[in-house]
Protein backbone atom coordinates (compact mmCIF):
# COMPACT_ATOMS: atom_id res chain seq x y z
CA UNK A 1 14.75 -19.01 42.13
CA UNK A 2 17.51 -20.09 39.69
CA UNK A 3 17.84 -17.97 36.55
CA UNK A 4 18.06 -20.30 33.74
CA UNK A 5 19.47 -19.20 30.10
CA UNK A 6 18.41 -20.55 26.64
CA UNK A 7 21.42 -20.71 24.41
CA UNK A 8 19.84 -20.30 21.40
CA UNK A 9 22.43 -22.64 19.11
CA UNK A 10 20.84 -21.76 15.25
CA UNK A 11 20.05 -18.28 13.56
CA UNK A 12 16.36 -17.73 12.21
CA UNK A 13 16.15 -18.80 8.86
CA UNK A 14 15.06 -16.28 5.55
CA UNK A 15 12.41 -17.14 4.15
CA UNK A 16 11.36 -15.05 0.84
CA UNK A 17 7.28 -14.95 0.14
CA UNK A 18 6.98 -14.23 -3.96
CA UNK A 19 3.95 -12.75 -5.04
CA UNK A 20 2.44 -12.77 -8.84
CA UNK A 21 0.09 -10.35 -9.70
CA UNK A 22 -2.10 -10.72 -12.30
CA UNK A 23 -4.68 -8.07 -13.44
CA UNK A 24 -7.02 -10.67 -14.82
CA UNK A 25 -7.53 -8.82 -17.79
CA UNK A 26 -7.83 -11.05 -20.75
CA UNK A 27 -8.21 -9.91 -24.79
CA UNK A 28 -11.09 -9.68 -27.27
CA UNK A 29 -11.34 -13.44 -28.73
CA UNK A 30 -10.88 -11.83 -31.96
CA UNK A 31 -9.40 -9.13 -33.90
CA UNK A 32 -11.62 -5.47 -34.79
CA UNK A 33 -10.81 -6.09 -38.62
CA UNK A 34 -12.02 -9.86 -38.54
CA UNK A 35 -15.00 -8.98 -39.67
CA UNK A 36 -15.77 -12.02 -42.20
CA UNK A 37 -14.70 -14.83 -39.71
CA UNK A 38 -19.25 -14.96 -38.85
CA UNK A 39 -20.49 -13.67 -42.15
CA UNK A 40 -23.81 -13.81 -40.49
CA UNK A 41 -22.82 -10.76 -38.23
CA UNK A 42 -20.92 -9.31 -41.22
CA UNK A 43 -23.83 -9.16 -43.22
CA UNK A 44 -26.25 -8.24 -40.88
CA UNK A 45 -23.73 -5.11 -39.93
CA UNK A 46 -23.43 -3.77 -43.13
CA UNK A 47 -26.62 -4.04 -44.45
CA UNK A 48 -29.01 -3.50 -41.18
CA UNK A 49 -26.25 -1.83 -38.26
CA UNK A 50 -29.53 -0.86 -36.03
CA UNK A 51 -30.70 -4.02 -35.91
CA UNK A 52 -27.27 -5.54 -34.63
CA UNK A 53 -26.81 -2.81 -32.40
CA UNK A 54 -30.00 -3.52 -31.16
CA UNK A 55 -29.40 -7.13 -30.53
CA UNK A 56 -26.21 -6.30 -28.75
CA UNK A 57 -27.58 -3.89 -26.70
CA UNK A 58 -30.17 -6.31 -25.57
CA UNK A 59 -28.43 -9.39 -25.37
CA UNK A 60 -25.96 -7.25 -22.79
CA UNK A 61 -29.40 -6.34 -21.29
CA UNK A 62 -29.59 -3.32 -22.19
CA UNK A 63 -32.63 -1.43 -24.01
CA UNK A 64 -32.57 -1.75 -27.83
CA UNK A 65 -33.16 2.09 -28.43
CA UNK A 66 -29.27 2.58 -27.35
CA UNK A 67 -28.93 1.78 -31.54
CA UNK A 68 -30.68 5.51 -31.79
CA UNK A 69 -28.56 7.22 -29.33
CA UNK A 70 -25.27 8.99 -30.52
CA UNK A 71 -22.26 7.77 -28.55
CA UNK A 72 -24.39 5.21 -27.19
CA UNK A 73 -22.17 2.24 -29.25
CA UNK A 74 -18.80 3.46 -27.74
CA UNK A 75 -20.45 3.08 -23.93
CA UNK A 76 -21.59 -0.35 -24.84
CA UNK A 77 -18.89 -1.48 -25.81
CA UNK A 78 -16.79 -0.35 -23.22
CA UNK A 79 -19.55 -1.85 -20.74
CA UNK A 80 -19.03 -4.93 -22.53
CA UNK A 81 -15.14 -5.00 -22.18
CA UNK A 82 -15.90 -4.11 -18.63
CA UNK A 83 -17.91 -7.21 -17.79
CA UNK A 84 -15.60 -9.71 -19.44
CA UNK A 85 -12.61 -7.95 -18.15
CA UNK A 86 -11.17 -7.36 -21.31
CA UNK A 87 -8.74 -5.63 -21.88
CA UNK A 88 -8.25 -1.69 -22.57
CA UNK A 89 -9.26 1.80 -22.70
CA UNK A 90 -12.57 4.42 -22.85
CA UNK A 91 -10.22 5.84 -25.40
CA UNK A 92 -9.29 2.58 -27.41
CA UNK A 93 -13.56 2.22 -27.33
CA UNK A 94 -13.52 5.69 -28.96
CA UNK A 95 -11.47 5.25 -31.15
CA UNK A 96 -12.98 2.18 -32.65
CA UNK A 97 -15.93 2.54 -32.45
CA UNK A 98 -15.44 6.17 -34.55
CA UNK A 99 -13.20 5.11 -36.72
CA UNK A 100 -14.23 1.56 -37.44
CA UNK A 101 -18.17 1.29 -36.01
CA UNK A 102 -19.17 -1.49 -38.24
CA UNK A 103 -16.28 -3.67 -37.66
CA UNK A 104 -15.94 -2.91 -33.43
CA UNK A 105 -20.16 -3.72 -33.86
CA UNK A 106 -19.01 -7.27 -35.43
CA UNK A 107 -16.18 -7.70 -32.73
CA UNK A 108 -18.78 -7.27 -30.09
CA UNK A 109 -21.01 -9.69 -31.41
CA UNK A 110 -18.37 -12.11 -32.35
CA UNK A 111 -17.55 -11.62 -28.65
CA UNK A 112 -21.00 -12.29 -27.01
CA UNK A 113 -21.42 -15.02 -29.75
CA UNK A 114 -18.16 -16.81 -28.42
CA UNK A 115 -19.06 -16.32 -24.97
CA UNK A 116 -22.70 -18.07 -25.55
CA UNK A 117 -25.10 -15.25 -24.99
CA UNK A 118 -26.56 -15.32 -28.86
């Protein structure tokens, strides 16, 4: 049995694998303080908030007495940011929806609006 060698005549090339990671995490389609840009929803929040809470709430298929429920706005909206993978916080959800109700109320019906559910 002859014992045969393999020269080997060429190193192993490097070869680099790059990897992008994206979160997927996109932005509200408009601002909190664009409240005008559907003065439809504008009106409708500040003359009759329950009622477009209400709408929200059940267009996201939810029950419409989450309008009567304190703190109830600030975990719809944050369910809402969660299913369109928008971007943000429990805490960024607080704070708007405390600070601002009636225009982070317009923002999330602009938002279901733009994304065809009204």
């Amino acid at each position: 049995m002859a014992f045969q060698s393999n020269v080997i005549s060429s190193q192993p090339q490097v070869t680099v694998t790059r990897y992008s990671v994206s979160s997927g995490l996109s932005d509200w389609s408009s601002n909190v303080c664009d409240c005008c840009e559907d003065c439809g929803i504008c009106l409708c929040a500040s003359f009759l908030p329950c009622i477009l809470t209400c709408q929200v709430a059940q267009d996201h298929g939810d029950s419409c007495c989450l309008a009567f429920l304190p703190g109830a706005p600030i975990a719809l909206r944050t369910s809402l940011r969660s299913k369109y993978n928008i971007e943000g916080s429990v805490c960024d959800d607080w704070v708007v929806m405390s600070c601002l109700p009636l225009c982070g109320l317009c923002q999330m019906a602009r938002e279901q609006k733009m994304r065809g559910l009204k």
